[in-house]
N, C-alpha and C. Protein backbone atom coordinates (compact mmCIF):
# COMPACT_ATOMS: atom_id res chain seq x y z
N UNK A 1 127.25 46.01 21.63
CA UNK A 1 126.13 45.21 21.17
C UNK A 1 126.33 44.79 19.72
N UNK A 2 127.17 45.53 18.90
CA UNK A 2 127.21 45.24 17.63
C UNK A 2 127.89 43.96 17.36
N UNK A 3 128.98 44.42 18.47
CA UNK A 3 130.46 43.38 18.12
C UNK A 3 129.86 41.91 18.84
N UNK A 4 128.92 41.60 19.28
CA UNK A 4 128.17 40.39 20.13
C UNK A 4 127.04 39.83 18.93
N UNK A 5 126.56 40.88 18.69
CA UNK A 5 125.78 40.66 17.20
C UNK A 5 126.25 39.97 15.96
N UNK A 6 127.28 40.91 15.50
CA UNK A 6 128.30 40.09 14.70
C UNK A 6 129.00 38.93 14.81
N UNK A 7 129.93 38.90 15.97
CA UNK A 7 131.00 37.61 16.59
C UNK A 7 130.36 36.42 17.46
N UNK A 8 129.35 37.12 18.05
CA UNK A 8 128.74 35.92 19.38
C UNK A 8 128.12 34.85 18.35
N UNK A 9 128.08 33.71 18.86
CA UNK A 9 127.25 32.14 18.45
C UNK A 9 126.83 31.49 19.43
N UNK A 10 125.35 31.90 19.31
CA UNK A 10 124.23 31.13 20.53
C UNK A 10 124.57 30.31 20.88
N UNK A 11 124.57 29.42 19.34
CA UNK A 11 124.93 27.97 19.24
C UNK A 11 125.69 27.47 19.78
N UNK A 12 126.92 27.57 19.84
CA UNK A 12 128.38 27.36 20.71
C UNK A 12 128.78 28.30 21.91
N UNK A 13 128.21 29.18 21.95
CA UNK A 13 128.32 29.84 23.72
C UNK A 13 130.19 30.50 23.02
N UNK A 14 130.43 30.78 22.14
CA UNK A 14 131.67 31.37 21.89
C UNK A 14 131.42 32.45 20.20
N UNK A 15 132.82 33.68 21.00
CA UNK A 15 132.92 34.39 19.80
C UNK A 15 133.79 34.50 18.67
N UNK A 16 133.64 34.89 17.26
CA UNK A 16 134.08 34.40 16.11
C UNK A 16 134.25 32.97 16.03
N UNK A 17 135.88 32.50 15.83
CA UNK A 17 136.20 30.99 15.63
C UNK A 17 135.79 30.43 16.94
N UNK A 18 135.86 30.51 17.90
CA UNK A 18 135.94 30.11 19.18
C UNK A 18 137.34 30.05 19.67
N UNK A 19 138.16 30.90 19.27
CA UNK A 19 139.42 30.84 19.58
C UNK A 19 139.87 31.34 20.87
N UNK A 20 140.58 30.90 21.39
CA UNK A 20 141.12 31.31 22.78
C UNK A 20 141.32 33.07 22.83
N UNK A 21 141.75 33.71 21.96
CA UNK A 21 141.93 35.37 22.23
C UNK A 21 140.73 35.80 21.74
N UNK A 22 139.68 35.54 20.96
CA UNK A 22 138.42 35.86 20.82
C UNK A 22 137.46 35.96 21.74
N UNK A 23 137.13 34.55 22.65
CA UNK A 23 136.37 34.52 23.55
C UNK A 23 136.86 35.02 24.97
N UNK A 24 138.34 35.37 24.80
CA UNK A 24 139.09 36.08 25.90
C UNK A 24 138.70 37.73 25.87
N UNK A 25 139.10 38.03 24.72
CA UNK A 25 139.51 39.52 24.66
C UNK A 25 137.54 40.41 24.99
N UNK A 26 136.46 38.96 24.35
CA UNK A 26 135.14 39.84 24.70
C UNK A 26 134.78 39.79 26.65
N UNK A 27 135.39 38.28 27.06
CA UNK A 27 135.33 38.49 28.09
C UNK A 27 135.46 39.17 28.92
N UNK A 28 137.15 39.89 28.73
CA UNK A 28 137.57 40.97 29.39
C UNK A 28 137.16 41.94 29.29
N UNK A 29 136.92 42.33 28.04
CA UNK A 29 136.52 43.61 27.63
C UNK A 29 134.92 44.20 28.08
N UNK A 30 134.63 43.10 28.41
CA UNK A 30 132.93 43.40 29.20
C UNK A 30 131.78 43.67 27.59
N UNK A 31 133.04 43.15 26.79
CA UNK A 31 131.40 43.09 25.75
C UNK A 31 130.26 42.08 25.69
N UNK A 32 131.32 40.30 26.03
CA UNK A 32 130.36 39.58 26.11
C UNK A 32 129.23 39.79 27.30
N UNK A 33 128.11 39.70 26.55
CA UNK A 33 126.88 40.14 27.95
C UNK A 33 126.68 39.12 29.20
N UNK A 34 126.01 39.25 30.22
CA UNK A 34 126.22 38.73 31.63
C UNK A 34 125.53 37.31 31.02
N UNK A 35 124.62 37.17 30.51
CA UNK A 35 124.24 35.53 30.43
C UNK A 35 124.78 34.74 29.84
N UNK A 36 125.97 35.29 29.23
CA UNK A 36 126.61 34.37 27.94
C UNK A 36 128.06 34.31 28.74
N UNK A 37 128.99 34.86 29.57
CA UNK A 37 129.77 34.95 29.93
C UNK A 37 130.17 33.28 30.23
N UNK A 38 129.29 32.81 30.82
CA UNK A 38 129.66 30.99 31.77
C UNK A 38 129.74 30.46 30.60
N UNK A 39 129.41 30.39 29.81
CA UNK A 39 129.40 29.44 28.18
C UNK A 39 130.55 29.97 27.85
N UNK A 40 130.95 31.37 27.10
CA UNK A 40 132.17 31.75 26.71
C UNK A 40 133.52 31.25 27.77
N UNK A 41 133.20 31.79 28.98
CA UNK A 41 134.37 31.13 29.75
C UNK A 41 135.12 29.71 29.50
N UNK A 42 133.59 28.50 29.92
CA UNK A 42 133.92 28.00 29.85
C UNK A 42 134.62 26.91 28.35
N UNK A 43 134.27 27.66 27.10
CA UNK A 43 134.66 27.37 26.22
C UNK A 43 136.39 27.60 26.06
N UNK A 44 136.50 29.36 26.63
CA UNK A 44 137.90 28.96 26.89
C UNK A 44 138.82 28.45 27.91
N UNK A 45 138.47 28.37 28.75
CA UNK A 45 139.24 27.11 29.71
C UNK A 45 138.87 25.69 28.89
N UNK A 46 137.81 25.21 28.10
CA UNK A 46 137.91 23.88 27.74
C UNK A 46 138.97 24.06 26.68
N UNK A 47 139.44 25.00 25.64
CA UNK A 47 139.78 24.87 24.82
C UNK A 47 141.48 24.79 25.38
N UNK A 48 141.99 25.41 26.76
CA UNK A 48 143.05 25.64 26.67
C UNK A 48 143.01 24.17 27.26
N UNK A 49 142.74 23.64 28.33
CA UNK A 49 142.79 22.19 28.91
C UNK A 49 142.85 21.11 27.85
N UNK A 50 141.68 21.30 26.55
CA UNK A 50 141.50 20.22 25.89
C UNK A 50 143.13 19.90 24.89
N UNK A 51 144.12 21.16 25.00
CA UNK A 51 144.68 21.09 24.39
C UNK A 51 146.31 20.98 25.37
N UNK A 52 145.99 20.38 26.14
CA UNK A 52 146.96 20.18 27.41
C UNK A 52 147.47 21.10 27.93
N UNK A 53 146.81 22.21 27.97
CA UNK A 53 147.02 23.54 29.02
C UNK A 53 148.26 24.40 27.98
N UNK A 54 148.02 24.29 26.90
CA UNK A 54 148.59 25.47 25.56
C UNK A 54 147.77 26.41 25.52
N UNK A 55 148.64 27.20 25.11
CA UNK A 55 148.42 28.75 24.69
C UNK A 55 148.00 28.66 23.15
N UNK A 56 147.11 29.13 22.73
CA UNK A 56 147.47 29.71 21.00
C UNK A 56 146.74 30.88 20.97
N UNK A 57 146.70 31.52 21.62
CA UNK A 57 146.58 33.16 21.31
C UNK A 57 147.51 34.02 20.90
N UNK A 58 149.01 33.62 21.13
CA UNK A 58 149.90 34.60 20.74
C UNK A 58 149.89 35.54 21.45
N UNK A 59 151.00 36.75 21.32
CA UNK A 59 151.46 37.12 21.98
C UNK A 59 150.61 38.30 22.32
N UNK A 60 149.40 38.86 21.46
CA UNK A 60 148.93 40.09 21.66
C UNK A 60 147.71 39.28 22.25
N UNK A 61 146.87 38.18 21.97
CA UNK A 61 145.73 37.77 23.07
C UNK A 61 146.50 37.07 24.20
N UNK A 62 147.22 36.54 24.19
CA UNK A 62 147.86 36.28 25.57
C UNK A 62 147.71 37.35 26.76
N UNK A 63 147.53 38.88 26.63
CA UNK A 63 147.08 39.67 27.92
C UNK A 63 145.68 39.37 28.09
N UNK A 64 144.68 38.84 27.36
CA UNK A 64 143.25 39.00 27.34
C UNK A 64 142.99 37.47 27.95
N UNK A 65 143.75 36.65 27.49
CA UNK A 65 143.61 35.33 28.06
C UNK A 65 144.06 35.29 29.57
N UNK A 66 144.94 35.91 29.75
CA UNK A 66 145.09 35.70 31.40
C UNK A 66 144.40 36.90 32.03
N UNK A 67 143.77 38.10 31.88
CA UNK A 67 143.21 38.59 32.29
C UNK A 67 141.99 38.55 32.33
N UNK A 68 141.20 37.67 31.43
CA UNK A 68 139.75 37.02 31.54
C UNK A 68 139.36 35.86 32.72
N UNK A 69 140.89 35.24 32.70
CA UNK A 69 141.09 34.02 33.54
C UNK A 69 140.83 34.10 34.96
N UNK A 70 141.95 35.56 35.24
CA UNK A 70 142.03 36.41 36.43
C UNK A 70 140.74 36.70 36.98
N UNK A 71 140.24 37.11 35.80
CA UNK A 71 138.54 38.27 36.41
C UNK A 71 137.92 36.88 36.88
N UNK A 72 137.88 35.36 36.26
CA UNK A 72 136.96 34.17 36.80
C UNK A 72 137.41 33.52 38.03
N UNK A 73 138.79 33.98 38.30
CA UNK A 73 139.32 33.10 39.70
C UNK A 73 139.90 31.52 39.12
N UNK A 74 140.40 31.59 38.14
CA UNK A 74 140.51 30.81 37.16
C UNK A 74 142.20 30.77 37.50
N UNK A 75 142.99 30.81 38.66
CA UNK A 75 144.39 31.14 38.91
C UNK A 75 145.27 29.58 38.49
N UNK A 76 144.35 28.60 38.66
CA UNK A 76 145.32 27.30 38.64
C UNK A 76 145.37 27.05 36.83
N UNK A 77 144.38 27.18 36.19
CA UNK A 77 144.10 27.34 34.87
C UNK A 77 145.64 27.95 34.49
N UNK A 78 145.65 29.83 34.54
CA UNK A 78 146.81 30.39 34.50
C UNK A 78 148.13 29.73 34.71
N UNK A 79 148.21 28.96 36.14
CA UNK A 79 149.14 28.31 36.60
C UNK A 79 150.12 26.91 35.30
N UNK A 80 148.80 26.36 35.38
CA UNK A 80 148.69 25.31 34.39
C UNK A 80 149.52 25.47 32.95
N UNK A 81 148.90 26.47 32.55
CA UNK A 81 149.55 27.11 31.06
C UNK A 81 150.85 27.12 31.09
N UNK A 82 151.37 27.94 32.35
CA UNK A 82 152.73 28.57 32.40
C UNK A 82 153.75 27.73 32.81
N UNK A 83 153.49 26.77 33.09
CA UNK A 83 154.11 25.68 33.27
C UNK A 83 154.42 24.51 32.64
N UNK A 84 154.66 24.72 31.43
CA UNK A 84 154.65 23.92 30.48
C UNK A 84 156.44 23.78 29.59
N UNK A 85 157.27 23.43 29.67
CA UNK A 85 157.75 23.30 29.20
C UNK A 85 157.87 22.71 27.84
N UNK A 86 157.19 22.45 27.09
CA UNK A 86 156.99 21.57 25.78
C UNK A 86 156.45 22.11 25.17
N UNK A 87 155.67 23.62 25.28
CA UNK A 87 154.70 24.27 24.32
C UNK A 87 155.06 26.12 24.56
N UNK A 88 154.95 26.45 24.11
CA UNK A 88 155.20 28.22 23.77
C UNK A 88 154.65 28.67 25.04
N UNK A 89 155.27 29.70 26.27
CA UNK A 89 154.99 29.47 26.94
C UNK A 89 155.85 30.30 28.32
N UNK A 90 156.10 30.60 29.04
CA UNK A 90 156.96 31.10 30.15
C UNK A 90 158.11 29.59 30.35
N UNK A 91 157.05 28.31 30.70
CA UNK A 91 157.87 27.27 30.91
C UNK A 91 158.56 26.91 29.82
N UNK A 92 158.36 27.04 28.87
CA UNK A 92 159.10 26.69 27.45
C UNK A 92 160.35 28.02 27.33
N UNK A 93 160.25 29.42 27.66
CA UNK A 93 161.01 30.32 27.44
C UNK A 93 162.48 29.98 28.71
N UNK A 94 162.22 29.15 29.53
CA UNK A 94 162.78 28.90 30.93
C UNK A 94 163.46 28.03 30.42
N UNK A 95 163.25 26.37 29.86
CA UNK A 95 163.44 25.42 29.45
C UNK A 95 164.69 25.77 27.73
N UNK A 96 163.96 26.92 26.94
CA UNK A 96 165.29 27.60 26.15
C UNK A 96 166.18 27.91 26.44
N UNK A 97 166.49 28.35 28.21
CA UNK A 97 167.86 29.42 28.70
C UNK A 97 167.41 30.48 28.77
N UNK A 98 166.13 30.67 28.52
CA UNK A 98 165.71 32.52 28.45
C UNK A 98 165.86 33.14 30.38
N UNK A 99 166.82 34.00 29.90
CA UNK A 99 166.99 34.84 31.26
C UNK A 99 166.16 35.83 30.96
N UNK A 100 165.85 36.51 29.79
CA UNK A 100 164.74 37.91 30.07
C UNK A 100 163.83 36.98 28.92
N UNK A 101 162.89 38.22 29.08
CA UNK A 101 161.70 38.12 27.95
C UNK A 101 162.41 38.33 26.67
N UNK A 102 162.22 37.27 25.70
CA UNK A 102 162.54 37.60 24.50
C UNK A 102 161.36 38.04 23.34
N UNK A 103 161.60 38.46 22.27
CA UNK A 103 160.99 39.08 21.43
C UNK A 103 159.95 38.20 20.71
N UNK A 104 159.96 37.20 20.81
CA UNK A 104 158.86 36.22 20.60
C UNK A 104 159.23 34.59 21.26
N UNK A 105 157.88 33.92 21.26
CA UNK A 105 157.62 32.64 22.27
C UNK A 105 158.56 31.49 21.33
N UNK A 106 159.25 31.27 20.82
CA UNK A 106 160.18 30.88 20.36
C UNK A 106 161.46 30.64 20.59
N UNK A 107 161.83 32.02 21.29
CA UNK A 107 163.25 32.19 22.04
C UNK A 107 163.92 31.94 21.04
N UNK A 108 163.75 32.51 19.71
CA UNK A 108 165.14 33.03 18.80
C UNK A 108 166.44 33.14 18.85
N UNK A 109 167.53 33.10 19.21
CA UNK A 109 168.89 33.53 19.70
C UNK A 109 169.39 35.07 18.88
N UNK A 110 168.68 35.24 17.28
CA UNK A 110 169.15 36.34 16.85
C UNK A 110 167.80 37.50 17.16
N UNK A 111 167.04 37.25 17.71
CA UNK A 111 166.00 38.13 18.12
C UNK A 111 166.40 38.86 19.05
N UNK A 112 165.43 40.20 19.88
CA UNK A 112 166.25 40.53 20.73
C UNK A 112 165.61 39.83 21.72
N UNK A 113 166.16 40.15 23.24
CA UNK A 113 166.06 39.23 24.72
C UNK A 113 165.79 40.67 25.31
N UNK A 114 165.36 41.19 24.70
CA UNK A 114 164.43 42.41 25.72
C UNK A 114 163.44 43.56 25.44
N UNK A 115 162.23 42.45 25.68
CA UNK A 115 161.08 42.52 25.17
C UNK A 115 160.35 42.16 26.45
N UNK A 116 159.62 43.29 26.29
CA UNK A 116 158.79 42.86 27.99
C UNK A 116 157.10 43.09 27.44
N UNK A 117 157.18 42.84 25.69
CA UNK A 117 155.96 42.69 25.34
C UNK A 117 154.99 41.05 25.77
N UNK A 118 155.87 40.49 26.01
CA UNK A 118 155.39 38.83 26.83
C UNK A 118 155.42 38.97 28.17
N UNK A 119 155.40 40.23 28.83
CA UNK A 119 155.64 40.21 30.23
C UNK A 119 154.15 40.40 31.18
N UNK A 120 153.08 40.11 30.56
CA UNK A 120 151.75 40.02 30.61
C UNK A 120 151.63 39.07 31.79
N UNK A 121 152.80 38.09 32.14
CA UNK A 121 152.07 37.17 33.50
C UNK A 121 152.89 38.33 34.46
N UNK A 122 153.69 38.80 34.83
CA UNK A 122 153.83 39.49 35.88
C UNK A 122 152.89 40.09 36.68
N UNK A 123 151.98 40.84 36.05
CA UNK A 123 151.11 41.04 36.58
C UNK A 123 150.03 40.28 37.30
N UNK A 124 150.21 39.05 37.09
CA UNK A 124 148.98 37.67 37.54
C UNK A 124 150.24 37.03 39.01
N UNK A 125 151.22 37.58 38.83
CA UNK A 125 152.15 36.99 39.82
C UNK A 125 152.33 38.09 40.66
N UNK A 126 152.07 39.18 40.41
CA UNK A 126 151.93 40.40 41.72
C UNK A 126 150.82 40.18 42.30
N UNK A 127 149.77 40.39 41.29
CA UNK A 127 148.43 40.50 41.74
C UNK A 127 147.50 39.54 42.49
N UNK A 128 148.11 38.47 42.16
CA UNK A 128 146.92 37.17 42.48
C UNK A 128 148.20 35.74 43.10
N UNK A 129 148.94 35.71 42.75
CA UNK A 129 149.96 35.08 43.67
C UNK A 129 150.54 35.46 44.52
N UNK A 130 151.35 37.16 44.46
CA UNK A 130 151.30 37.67 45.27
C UNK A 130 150.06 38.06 46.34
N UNK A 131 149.48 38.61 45.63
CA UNK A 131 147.92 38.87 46.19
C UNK A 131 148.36 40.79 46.46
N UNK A 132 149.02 41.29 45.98
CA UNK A 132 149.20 42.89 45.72
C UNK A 132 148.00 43.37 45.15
N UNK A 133 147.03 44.19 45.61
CA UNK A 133 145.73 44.69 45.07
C UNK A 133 145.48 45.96 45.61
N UNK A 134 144.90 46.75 44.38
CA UNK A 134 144.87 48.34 44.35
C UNK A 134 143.45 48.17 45.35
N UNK A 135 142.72 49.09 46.30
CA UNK A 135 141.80 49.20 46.57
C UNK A 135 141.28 50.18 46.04
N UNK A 136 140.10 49.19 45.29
CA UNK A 136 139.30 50.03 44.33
C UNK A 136 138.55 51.41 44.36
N UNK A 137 138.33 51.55 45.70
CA UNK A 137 137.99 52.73 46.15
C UNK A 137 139.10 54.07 46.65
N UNK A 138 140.48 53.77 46.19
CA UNK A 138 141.69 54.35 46.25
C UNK A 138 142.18 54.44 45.30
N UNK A 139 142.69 55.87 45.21
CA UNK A 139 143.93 55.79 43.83
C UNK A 139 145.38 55.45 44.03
N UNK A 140 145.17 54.98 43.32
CA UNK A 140 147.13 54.98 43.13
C UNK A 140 148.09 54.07 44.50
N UNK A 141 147.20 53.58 44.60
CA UNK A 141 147.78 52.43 45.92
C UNK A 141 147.65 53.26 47.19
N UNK A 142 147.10 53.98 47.35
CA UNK A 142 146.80 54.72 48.74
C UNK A 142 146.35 53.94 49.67
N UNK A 143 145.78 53.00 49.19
CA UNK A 143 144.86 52.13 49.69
C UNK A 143 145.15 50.86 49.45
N UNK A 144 145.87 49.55 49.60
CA UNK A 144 146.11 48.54 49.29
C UNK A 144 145.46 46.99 49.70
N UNK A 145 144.68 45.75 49.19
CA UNK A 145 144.20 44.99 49.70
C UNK A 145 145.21 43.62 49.41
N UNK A 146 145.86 42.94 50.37
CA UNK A 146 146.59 41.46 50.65
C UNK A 146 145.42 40.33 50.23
N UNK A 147 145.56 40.00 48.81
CA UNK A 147 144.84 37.97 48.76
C UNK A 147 145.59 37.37 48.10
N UNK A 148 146.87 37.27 48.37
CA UNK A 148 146.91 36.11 47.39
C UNK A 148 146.29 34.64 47.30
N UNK A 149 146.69 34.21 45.97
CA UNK A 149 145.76 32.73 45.42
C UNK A 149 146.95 31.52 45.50
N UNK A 150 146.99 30.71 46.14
CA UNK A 150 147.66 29.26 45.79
C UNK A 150 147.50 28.87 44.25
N UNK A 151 148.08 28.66 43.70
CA UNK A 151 147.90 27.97 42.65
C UNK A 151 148.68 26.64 42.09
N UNK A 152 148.50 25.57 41.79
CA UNK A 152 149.49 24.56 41.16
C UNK A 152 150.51 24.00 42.50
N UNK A 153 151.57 23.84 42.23
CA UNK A 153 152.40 23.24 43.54
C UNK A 153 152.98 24.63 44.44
N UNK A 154 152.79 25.74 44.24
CA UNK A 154 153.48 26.89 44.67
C UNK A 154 152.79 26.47 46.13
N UNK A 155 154.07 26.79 47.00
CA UNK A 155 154.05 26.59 48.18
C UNK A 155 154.94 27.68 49.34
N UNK A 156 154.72 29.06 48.24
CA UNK A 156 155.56 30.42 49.10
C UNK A 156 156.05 31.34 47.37
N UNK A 157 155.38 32.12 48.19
CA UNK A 157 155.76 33.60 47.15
C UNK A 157 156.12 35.17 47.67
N UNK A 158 156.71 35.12 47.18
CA UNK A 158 157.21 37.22 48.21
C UNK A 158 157.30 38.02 46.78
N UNK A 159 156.42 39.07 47.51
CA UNK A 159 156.60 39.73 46.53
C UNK A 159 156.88 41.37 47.32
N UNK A 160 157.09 42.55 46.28
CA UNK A 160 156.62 43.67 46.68
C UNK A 160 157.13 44.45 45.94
N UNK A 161 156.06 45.98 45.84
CA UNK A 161 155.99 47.13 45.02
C UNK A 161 156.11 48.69 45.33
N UNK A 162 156.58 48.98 45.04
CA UNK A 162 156.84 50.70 45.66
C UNK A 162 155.81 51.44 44.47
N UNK A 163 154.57 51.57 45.35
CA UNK A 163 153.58 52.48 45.38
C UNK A 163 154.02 53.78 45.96
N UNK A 164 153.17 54.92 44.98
CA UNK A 164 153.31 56.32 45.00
C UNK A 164 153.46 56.68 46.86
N UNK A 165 153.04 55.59 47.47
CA UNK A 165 152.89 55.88 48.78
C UNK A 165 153.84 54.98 49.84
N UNK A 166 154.74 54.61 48.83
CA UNK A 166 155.36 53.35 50.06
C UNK A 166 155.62 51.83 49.66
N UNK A 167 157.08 51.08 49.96
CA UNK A 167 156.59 49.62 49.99
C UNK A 167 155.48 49.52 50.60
N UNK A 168 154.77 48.17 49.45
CA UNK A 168 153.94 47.25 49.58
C UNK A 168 154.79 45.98 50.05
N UNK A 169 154.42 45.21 50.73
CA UNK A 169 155.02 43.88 50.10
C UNK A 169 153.97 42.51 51.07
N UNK A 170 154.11 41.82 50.16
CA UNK A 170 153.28 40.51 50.57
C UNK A 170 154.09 39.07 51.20
């Protein structure tokens, strides 16, 4: 309540600047409260669209941005971003030669190339493209639920995970 007190703006339906990892990270985090959520959202999906489906959260709001996205069903949004070759980005790290994750969205050549601190979409590509899902009422994959999401031109995805209990695979 404090941090909504302080950061939230009635006025603009967004927190602090209105920056993409701001109005992400309260989203996710379940601070922004339930009536303000559709305003914050949609401030950040306008902000990433208005800016031709770029990122500028960097590398530490980049987990909060696609995991806010995730929680809205917001998968083509995600899609959108990552596909970009011309802006900082998975498609831009692809478009460098990057075979692994490198150490920043830049793709450096004297940096290192193994850094799986940018490896934040994997999880949106198990989970929701794949459609690999913990059942919430199960631990530890005991219990597993199949949805994956279409997103963008993807037209076939395989995935799968060795849970404490067994391949998964989708």
């Amino acid at each position: 309540k404090a941090y909504s007190e302080k950061y939230y703006h009635p006025q603009t339906g967004s927190y602090d600047k209105n920056s993409q990892a701001g109005n992400a990270l309260a989203l996710y985090s379940g601070i922004c409260e339930p009536q303000n959520r559709d305003a914050v959202l949609a401030n950040l999906v306008q902000d990433i669209r208005s800016r031709g489906n770029a990122l500028t959260a960097g590398d530490v709001g980049y987990n909060y941005v696609l995991r806010a996205l995730e929680q809205s069903g917001n998968s083509q949004v995600i899609f959108d971003m990552n596909s970009r070759y011309d802006v900082y980005g998975y498609g831009y790290m692809l478009a460098q030669g990057a075979t692994a994750l490198p150490e920043s969205w830049q793709v450096v050549p004297i940096k290192s190339h193994n850094h799986f601190m940018l490896g934040h979409l994997m999880q949106w590509l198990y989970t929701h493209v794949g459609g690999i899902r913990r059942d919430t009422g199960a631990l530890a994959y005991k219990r597993s639920v199949i949805r994956p999401e279409a997103a963008g031109d993807l037209t076939m995805a395989r995935v799968s995970f060795e849970s404490p209990y067994g391949q998964i695979r989708s």
